[in-house]
Protein backbone atom coordinates (compact mmCIF):
# COMPACT_ATOMS: atom_id res chain seq x y z
CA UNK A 1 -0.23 19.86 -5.58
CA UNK A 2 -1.51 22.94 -7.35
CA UNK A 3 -4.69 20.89 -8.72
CA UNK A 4 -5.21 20.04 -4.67
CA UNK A 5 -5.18 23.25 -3.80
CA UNK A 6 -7.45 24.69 -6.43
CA UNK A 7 -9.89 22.12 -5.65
CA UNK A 8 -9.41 23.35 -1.67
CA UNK A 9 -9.81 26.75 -2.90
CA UNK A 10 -12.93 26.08 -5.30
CA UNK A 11 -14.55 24.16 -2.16
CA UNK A 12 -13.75 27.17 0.17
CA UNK A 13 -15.26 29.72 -2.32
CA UNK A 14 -19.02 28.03 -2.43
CA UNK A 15 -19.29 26.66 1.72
CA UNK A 16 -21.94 28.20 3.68
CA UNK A 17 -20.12 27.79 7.08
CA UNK A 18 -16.98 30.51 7.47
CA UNK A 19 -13.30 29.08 8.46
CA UNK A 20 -11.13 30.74 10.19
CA UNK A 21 -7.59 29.67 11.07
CA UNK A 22 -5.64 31.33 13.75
CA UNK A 23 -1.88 30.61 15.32
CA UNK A 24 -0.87 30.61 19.20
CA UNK A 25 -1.69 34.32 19.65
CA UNK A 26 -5.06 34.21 18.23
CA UNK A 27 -3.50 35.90 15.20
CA UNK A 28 -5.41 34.82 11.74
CA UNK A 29 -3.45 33.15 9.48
CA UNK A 30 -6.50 31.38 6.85
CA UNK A 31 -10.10 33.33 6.63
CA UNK A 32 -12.89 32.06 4.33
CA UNK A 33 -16.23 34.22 4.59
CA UNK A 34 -19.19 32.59 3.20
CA UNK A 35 -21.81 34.79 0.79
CA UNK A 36 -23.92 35.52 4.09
CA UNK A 37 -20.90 37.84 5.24
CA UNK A 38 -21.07 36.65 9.15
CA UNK A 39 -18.23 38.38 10.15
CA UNK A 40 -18.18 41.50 8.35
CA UNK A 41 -14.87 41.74 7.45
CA UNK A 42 -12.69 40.32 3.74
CA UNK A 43 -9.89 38.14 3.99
CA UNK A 44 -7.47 40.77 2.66
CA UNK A 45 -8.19 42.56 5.85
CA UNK A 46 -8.64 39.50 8.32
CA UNK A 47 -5.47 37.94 7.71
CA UNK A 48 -3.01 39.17 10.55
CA UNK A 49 -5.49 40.73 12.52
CA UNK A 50 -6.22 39.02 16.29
CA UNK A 51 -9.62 37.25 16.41
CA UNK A 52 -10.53 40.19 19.27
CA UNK A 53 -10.12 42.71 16.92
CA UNK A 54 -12.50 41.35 14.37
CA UNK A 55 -14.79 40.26 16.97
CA UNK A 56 -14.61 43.73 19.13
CA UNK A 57 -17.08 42.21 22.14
CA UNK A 58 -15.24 39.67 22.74
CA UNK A 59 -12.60 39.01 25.78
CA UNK A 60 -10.05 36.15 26.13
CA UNK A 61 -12.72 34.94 28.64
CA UNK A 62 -15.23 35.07 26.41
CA UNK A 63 -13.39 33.85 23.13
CA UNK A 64 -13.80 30.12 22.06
CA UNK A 65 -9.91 30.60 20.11
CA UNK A 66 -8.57 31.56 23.44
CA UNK A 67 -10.40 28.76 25.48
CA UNK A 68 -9.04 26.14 22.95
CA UNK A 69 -5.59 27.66 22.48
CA UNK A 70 -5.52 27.60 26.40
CA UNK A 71 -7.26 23.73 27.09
CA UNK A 72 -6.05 22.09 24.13
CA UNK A 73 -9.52 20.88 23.78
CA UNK A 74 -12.09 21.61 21.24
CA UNK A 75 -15.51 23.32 21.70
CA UNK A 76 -18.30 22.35 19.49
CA UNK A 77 -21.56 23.44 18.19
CA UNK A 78 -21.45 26.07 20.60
CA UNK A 79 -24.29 28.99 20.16
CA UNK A 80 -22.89 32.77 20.55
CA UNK A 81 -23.96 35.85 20.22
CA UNK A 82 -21.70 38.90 19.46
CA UNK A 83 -20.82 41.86 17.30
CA UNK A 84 -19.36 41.79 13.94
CA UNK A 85 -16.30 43.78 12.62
CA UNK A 86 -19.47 46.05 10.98
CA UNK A 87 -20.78 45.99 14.12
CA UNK A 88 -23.88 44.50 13.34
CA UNK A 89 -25.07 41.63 16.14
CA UNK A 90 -24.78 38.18 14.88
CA UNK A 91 -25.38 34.63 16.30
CA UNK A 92 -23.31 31.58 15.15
CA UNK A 93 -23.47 27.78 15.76
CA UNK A 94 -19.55 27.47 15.96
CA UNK A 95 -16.35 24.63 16.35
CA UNK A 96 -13.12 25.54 17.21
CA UNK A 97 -10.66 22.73 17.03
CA UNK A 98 -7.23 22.74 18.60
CA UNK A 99 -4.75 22.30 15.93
CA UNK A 100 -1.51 19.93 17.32
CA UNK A 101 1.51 18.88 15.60
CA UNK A 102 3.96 16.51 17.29
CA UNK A 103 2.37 16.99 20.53
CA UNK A 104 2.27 20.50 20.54
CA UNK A 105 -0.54 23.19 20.13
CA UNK A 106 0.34 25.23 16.91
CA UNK A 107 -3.38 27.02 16.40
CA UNK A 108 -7.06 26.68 16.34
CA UNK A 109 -9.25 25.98 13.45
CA UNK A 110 -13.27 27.16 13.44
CA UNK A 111 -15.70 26.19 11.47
CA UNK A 112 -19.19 28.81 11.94
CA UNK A 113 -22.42 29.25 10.51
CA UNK A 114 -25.13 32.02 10.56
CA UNK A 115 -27.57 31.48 13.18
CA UNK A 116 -29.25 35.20 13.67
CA UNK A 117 -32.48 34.83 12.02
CA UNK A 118 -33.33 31.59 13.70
CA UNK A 119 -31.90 32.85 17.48
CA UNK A 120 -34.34 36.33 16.69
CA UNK A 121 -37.15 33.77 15.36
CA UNK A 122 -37.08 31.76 19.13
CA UNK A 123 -36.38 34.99 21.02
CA UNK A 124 -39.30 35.96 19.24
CA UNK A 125 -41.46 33.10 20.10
CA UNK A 126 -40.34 32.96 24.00
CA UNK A 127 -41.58 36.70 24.10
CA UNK A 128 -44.70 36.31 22.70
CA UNK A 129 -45.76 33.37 24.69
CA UNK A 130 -44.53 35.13 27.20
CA UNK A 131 -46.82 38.11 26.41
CA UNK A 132 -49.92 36.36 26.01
CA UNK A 133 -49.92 34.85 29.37
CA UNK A 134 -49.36 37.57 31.21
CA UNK A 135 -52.35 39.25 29.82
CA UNK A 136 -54.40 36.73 32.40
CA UNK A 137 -55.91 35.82 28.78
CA UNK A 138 -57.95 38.91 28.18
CA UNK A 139 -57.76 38.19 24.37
CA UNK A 140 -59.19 34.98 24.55
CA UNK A 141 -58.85 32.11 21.94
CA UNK A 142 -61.32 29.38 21.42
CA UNK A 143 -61.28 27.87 24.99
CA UNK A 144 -59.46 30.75 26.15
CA UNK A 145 -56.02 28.92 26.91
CA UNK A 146 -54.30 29.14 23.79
CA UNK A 147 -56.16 25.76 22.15
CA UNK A 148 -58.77 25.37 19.47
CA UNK A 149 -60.15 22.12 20.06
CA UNK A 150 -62.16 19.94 22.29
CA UNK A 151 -63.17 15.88 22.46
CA UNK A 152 -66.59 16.93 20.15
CA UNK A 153 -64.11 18.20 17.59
CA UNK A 154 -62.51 14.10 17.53
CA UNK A 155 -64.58 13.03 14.59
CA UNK A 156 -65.36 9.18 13.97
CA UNK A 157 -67.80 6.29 15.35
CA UNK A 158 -65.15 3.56 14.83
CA UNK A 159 -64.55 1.35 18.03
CA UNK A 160 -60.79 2.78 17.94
CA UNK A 161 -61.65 6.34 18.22
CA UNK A 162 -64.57 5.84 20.63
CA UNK A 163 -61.80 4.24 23.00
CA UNK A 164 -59.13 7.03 22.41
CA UNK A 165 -61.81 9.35 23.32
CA UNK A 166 -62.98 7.61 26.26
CA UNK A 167 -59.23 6.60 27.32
CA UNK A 168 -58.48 10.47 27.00
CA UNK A 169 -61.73 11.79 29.49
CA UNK A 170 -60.77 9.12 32.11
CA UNK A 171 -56.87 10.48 32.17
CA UNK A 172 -57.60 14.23 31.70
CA UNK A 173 -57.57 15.17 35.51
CA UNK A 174 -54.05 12.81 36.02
CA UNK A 175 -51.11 14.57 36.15
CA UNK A 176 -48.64 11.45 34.91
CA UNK A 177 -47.20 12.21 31.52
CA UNK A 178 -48.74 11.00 28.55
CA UNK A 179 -46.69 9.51 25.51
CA UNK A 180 -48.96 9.67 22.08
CA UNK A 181 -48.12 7.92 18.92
CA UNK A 182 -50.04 8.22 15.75
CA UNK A 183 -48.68 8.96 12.03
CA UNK A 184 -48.57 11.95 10.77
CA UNK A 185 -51.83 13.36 10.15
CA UNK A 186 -54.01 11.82 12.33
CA UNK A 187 -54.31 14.77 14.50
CA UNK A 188 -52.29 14.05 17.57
CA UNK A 189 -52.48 17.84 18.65
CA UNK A 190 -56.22 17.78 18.88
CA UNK A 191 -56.31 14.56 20.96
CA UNK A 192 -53.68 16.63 23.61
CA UNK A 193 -55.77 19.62 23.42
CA UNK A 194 -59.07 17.97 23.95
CA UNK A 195 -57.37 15.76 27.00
CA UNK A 196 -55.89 19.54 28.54
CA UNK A 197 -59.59 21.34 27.73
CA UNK A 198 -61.20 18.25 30.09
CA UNK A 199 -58.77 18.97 32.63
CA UNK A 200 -58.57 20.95 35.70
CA UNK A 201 -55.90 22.90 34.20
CA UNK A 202 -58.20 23.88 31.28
CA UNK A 203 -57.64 27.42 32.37
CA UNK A 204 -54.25 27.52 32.72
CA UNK A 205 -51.91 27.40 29.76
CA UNK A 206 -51.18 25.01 26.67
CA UNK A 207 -48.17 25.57 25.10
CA UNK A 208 -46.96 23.29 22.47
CA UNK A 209 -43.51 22.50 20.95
CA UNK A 210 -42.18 21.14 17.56
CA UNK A 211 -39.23 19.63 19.19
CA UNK A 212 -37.74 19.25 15.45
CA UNK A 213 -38.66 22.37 14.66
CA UNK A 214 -36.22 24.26 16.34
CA UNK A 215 -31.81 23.71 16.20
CA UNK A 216 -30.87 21.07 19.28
CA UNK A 217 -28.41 23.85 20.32
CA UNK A 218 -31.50 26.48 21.32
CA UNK A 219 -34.26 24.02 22.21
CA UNK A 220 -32.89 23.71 25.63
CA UNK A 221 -32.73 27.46 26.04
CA UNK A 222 -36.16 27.99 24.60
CA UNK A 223 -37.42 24.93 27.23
CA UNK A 224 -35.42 25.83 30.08
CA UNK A 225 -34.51 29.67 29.54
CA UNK A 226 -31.62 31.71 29.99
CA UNK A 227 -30.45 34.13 32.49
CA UNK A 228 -28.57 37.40 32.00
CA UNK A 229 -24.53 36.69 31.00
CA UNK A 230 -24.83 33.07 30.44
CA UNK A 231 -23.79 33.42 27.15
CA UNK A 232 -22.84 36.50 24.62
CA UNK A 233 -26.01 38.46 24.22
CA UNK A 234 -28.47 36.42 26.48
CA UNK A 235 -30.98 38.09 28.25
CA UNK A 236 -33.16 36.92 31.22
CA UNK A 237 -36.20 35.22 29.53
CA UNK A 238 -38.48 32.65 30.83
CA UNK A 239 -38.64 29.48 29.17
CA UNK A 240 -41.73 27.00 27.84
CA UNK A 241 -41.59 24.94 31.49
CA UNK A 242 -42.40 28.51 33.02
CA UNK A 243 -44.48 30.06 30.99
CA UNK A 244 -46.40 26.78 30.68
CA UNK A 245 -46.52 26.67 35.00
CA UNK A 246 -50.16 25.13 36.20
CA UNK A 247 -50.59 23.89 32.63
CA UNK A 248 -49.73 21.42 29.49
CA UNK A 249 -46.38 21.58 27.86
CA UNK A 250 -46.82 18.84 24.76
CA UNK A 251 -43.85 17.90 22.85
CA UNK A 252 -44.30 16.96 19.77
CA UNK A 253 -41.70 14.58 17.89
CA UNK A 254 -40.03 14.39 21.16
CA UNK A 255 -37.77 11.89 19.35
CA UNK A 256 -36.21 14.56 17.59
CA UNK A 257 -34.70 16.01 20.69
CA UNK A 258 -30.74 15.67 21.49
CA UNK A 259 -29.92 12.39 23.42
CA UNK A 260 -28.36 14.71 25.87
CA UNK A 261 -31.56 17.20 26.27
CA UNK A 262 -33.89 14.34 26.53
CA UNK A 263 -31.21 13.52 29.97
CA UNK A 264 -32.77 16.49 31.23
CA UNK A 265 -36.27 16.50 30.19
CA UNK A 266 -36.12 13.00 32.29
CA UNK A 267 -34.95 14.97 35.54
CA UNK A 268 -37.72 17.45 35.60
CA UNK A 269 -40.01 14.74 35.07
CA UNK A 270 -39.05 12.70 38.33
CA UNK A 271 -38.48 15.71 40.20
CA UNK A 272 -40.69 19.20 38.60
CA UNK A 273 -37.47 21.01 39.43
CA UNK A 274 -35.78 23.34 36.40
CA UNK A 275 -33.00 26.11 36.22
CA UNK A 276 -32.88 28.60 33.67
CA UNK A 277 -29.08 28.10 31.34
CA UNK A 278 -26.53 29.88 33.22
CA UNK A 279 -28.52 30.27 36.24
CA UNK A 280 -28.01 29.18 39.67
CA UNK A 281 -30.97 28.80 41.34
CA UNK A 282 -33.52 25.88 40.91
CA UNK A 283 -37.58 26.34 41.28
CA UNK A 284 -40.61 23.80 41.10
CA UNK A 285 -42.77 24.06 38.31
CA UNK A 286 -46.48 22.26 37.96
CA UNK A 287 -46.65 21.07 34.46
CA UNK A 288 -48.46 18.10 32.59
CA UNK A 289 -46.03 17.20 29.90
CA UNK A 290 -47.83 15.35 26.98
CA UNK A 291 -45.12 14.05 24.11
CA UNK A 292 -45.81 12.32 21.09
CA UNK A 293 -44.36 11.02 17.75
CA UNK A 294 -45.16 9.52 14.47
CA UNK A 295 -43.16 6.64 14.89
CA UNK A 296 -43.46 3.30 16.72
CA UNK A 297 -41.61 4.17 19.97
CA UNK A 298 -40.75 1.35 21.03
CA UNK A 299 -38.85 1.32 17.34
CA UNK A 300 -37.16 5.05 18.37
CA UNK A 301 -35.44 2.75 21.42
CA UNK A 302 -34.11 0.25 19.56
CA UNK A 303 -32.57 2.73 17.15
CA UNK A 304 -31.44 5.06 19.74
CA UNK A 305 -33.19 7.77 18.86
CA UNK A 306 -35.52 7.91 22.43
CA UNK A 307 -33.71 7.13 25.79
CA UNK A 308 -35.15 3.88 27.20
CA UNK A 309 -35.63 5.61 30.30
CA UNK A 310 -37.33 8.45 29.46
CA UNK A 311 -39.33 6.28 27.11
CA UNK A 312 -40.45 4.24 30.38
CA UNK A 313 -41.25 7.94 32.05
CA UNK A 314 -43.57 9.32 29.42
CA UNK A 315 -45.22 5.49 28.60
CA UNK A 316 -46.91 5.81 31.68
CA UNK A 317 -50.30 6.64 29.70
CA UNK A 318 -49.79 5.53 26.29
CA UNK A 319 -52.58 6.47 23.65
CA UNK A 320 -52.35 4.99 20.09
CA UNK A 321 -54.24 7.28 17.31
CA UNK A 322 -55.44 4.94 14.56
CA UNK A 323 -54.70 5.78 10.69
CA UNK A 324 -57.56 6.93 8.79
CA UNK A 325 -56.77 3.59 6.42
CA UNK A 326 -57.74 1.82 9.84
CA UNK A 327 -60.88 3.50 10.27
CA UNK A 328 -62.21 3.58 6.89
CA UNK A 329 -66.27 3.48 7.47
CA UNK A 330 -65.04 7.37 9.45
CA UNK A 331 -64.39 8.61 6.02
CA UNK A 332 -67.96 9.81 5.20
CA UNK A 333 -68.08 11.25 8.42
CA UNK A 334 -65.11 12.74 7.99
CA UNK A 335 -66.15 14.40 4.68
CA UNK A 336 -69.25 16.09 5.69
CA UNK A 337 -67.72 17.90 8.71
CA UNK A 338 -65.01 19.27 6.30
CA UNK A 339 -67.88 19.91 3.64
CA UNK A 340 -69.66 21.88 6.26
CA UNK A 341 -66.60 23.61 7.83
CA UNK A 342 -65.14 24.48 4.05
CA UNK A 343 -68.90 25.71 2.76
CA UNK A 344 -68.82 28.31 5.47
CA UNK A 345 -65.44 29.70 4.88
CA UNK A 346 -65.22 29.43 1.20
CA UNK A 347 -69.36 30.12 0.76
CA UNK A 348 -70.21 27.62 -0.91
CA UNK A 349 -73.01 25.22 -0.86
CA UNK A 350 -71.95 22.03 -1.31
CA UNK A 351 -74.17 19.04 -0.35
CA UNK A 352 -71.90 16.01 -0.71
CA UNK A 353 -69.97 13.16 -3.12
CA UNK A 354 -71.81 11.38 -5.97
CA UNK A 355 -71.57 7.92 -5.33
CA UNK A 356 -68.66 7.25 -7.32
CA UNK A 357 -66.46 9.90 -5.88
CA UNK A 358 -66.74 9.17 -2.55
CA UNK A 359 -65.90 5.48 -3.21
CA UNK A 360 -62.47 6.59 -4.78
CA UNK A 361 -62.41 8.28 -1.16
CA UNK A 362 -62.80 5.63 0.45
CA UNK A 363 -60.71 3.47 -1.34
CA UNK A 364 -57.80 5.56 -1.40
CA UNK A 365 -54.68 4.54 1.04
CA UNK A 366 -54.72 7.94 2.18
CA UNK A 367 -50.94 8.11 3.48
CA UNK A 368 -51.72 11.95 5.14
CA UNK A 369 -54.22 10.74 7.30
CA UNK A 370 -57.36 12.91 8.19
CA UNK A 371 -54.61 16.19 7.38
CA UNK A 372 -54.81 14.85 3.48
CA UNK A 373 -58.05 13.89 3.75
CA UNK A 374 -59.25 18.10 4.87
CA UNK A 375 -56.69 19.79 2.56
CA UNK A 376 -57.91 17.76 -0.65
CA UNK A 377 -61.68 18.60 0.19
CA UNK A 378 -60.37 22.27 0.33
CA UNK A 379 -58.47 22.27 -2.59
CA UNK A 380 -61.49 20.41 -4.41
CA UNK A 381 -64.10 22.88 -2.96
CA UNK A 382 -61.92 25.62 -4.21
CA UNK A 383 -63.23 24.61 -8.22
CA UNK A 384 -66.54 23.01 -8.03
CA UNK A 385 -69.37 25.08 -9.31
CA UNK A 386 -72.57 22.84 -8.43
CA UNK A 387 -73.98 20.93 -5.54
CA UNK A 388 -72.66 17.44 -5.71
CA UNK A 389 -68.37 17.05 -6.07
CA UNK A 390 -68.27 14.76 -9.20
CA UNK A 391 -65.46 12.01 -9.80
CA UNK A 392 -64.29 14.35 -12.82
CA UNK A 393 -63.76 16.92 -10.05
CA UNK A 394 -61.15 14.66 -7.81
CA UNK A 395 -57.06 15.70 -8.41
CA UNK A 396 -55.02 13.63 -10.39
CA UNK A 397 -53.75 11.49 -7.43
CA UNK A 398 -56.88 10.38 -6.45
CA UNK A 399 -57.67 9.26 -9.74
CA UNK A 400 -55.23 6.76 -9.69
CA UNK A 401 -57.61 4.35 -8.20
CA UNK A 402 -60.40 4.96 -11.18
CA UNK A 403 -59.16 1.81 -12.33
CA UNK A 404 -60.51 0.11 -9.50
CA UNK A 405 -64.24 1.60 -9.41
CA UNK A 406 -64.99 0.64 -13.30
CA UNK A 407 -65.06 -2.79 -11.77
CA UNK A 408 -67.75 -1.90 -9.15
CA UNK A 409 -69.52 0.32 -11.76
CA UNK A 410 -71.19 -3.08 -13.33
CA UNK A 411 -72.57 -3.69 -9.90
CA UNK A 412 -74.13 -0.05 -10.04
CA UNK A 413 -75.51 -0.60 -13.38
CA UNK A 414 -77.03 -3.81 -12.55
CA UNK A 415 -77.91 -2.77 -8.82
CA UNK A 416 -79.57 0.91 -9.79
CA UNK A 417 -81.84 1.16 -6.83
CA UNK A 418 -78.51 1.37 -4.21
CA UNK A 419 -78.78 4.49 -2.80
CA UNK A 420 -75.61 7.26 -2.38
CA UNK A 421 -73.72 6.03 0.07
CA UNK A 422 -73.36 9.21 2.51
CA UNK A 423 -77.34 8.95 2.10
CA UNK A 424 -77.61 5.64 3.09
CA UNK A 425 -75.39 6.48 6.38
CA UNK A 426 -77.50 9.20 7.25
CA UNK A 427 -80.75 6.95 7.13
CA UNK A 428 -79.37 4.25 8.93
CA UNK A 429 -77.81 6.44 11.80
CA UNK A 430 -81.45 8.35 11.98
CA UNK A 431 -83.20 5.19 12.22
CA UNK A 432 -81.04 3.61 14.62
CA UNK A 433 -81.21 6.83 16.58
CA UNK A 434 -84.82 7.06 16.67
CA UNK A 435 -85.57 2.97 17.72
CA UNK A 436 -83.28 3.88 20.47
CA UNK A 437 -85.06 6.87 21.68
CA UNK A 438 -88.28 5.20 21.40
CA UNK A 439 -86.31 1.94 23.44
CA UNK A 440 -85.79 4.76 26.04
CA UNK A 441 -89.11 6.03 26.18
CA UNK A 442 -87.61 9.03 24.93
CA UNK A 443 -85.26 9.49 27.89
CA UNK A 444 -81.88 10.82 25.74
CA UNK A 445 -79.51 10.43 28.62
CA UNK A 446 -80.69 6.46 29.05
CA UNK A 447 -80.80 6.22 24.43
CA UNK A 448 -77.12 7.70 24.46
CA UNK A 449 -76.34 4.83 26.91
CA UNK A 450 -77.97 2.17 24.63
CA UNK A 451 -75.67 3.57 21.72
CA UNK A 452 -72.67 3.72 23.76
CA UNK A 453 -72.23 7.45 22.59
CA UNK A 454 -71.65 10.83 24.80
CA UNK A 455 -75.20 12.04 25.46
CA UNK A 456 -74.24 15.44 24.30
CA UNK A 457 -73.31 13.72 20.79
CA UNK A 458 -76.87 12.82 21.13
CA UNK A 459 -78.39 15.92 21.22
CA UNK A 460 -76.54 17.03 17.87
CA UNK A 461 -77.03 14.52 15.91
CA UNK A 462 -80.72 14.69 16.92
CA UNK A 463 -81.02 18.10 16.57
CA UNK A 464 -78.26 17.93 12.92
CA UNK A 465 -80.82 14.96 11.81
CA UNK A 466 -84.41 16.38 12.63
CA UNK A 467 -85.25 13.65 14.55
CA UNK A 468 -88.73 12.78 15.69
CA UNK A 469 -89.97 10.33 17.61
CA UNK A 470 -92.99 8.27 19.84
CA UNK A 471 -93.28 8.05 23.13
CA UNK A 472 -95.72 5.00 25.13
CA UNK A 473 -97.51 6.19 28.02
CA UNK A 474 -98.13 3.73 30.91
């Protein structure tokens, strides 16, 4: 018995979440206070005191030990904000469990944990959204709405993309929820953006939420917002529906939201009507919602993790981002735009891959997507001194497939008049570019049709390319 309760004790000592036993008057009878100090107070001076005098804010209305000591049921993970016995304001995810022996209530046990820095952190966050669109947008961002990026920014010439692209312009203007799934790092966020910045609500807001970012117990206060006494401490503060009003709200890894929140998420889809947590009046609110997630979501059903029916809701437009190991002819593409965009911030002039680096790009699996793909051209850029990124220059984990390009390296040996690959892109698109011009009689807008591409991608890569060409007169 004494081994048992050393171990109990030894268990007590190193917790992060604070215990605290109480009998039928709310008297403490057991008090274990984590290293974070929550409550303010030791156990030598807990133990006999009432839970209201620890907890000085607090009434027997407002008390979870009084609620459960009265019910006889328990009250869990249950956000509160209040002041300490140093009277410092704290917030804790608490659950207080009625304690019953033979059929009778003999105390309350709860278990709590320190939640102030990430309540301030999303108080925080609701406020300064909450700031910036106010300010009608006088300190303007890129597109002047909060976003950063546009369909040009969507780099790649493979079929998929093109389609995405295309798919995205033609459902810009709907207002019928989008669902997008793509891994992670194949820039799902830029796809919503672009699809809000060719929309009518391009000047309106885009606000965008890590829905796993964020403890299920305050996203639904930092969607739906709170008014003034619903809980210990609230305030009256808009949440992301409002603040996102004539606008995009995206969610990303929607499947990370509660089974319960995603209930309600469903509700204001069918019928654009929210109320703020502890509020009684309802209002309409105009918002696109765009959600996405890095998994299969028809997988997320299956393992309960997405509500059928608010899978069916958002599915309405599905949109599909290919992996970059899908797409690998993008690549080179891919790695001058990040060449370009990395010379100008770092200052250097870099002017591309030798051959054999960029074939251990293109042969890698690339598991990050295009997000891997930018960060290791940064970190590589970071070191290299000349013109040209060599394969000695690559990281360690690239290298891996060096193996694999000995093989080829015969063929380069024996094939010597092969030119760079990124060159031999280049020359091919500028040919193909020109014929087409020249097909068109140098009409662009009827060439851009003949390549299937936007006629404003036209122009740069004309203008990017130096192209020339002949016109026949009739």
């Amino acid at each position: 018995m004494e081994d048992y309760k050393y171990i109990v004790e030894v268990m007590l000592k190193h917790l992060d979440e604070g215990i605290i036993v109480a009998d039928t008057n709310a008297n403490i009878t057991l008090y274990n206070e984590p290293a974070t100090n929550i409550a303010g107070i030791t156990p030598h001076e807990a133990i006999g005191k009432n839970v209201l005098d620890i907890f000085r804010d607090l009434t027997p209305e407002t008390s979870t030990f009084y609620k459960v000591l009265k019910n006889k049921e328990p009250i869990l993970n249950h956000v509160q904000t209040y002041l300490n016995y140093q009277g410092k304001k704290v917030s804790t995810l608490t659950s207080t469990i009625p304690l019953i022996r033979e059929g009778e209530i003999v105390g309350a046990l709860e278990v709590y944990r320190d939640l102030t820095q990430v309540k301030e952190l999303s108080e925080k966050i609701i406020n300064l959204q909450s700031q910036l669109f106010k300010k009608d947008h006088k300190k303007k961002v890129y597109c002047g709405n909060g976003t950063t990026h546009t369909f040009e920014d969507i780099i790649g010439e493979h079929k998929e993309i093109l389609k995405l692209k295309e798919k995205g312009k033609k459902v810009a203007d709907s207002s019928s929820p989008i669902l997008v799934y793509g891994e992670t790092g194949t820039g799902k966020e830029l796809v919503v953006q672009a699809i809000h910045n060719y929309s009518k609500r391009r000047n309106k807001p885009f606000i965008a939420q890590n829905c796993a970012a964020i403890p299920k117990t305050l996203l639904e206060s930092l969607l739906f917002g709170t008014c003034s006494g619903s809980f210990t401490g609230a305030k009256d503060n808009p949440g992301l529906f409002e603040l996102a009003h004539g606008g995009t709200l995206f969610l990303d890894e929607i499947n990370s939201m509660d089974i319960e929140l995603q209930g309600k998420l469903l509700r204001v889809l069918q019928d654009g009507m929210i109320r703020r947590i502890g509020g009684s009046q309802t209002f309409m609110v105009d918002v696109r919602i765009i959600a996405s997630t890095n998994e299969i979501p028809s997988n997320l059903v299956e393992q309960k993790k997405l509500r059928n029916d608010l899978y069916y809701r958002l599915n309405v437009i599905p949109l599909t981002i290919p992996s970059l190991i899908e797409r690998k002819e993008d690549i080179p593409l891919l790695i001058s735009h990040f060449i370009n965009v990395y010379n100008n911030k770092l200052y250097k002039n870099i002017q591309g891959l030798s051959s054999e680096a960029m074939a251990v790009f293109c042969q890698y699996h690339w598991p990050g997507n295009v997000r891997e793909l930018r960060y290791t051209l940064e970190g590589i850029m970071n070191f290299v001194e000349g013109e040209i990124i060599q394969i000695d220059d690559l990281p360690v984990d690239l290298l891996k497939n060096k193996p694999l390009i000995k093989k080829e390296e015969e063929i380069y040996e024996k094939e010597k008049d092969l030119p760079p690959l990124v060159e031999a892109i280049k020359d091919y698109e500028k040919n193909l570019i020109q014929k087409a011009i020249e097909q068109a009689n140098g009409n662009c807008a009827k060439a851009a049709r003949i390549l299937d591409i936007p006629r404003q991608t036209l122009h740069n890569k004309v203008k990017k390319l130096s192209i020339e060409w002949k016109t026949t007169t009739k």
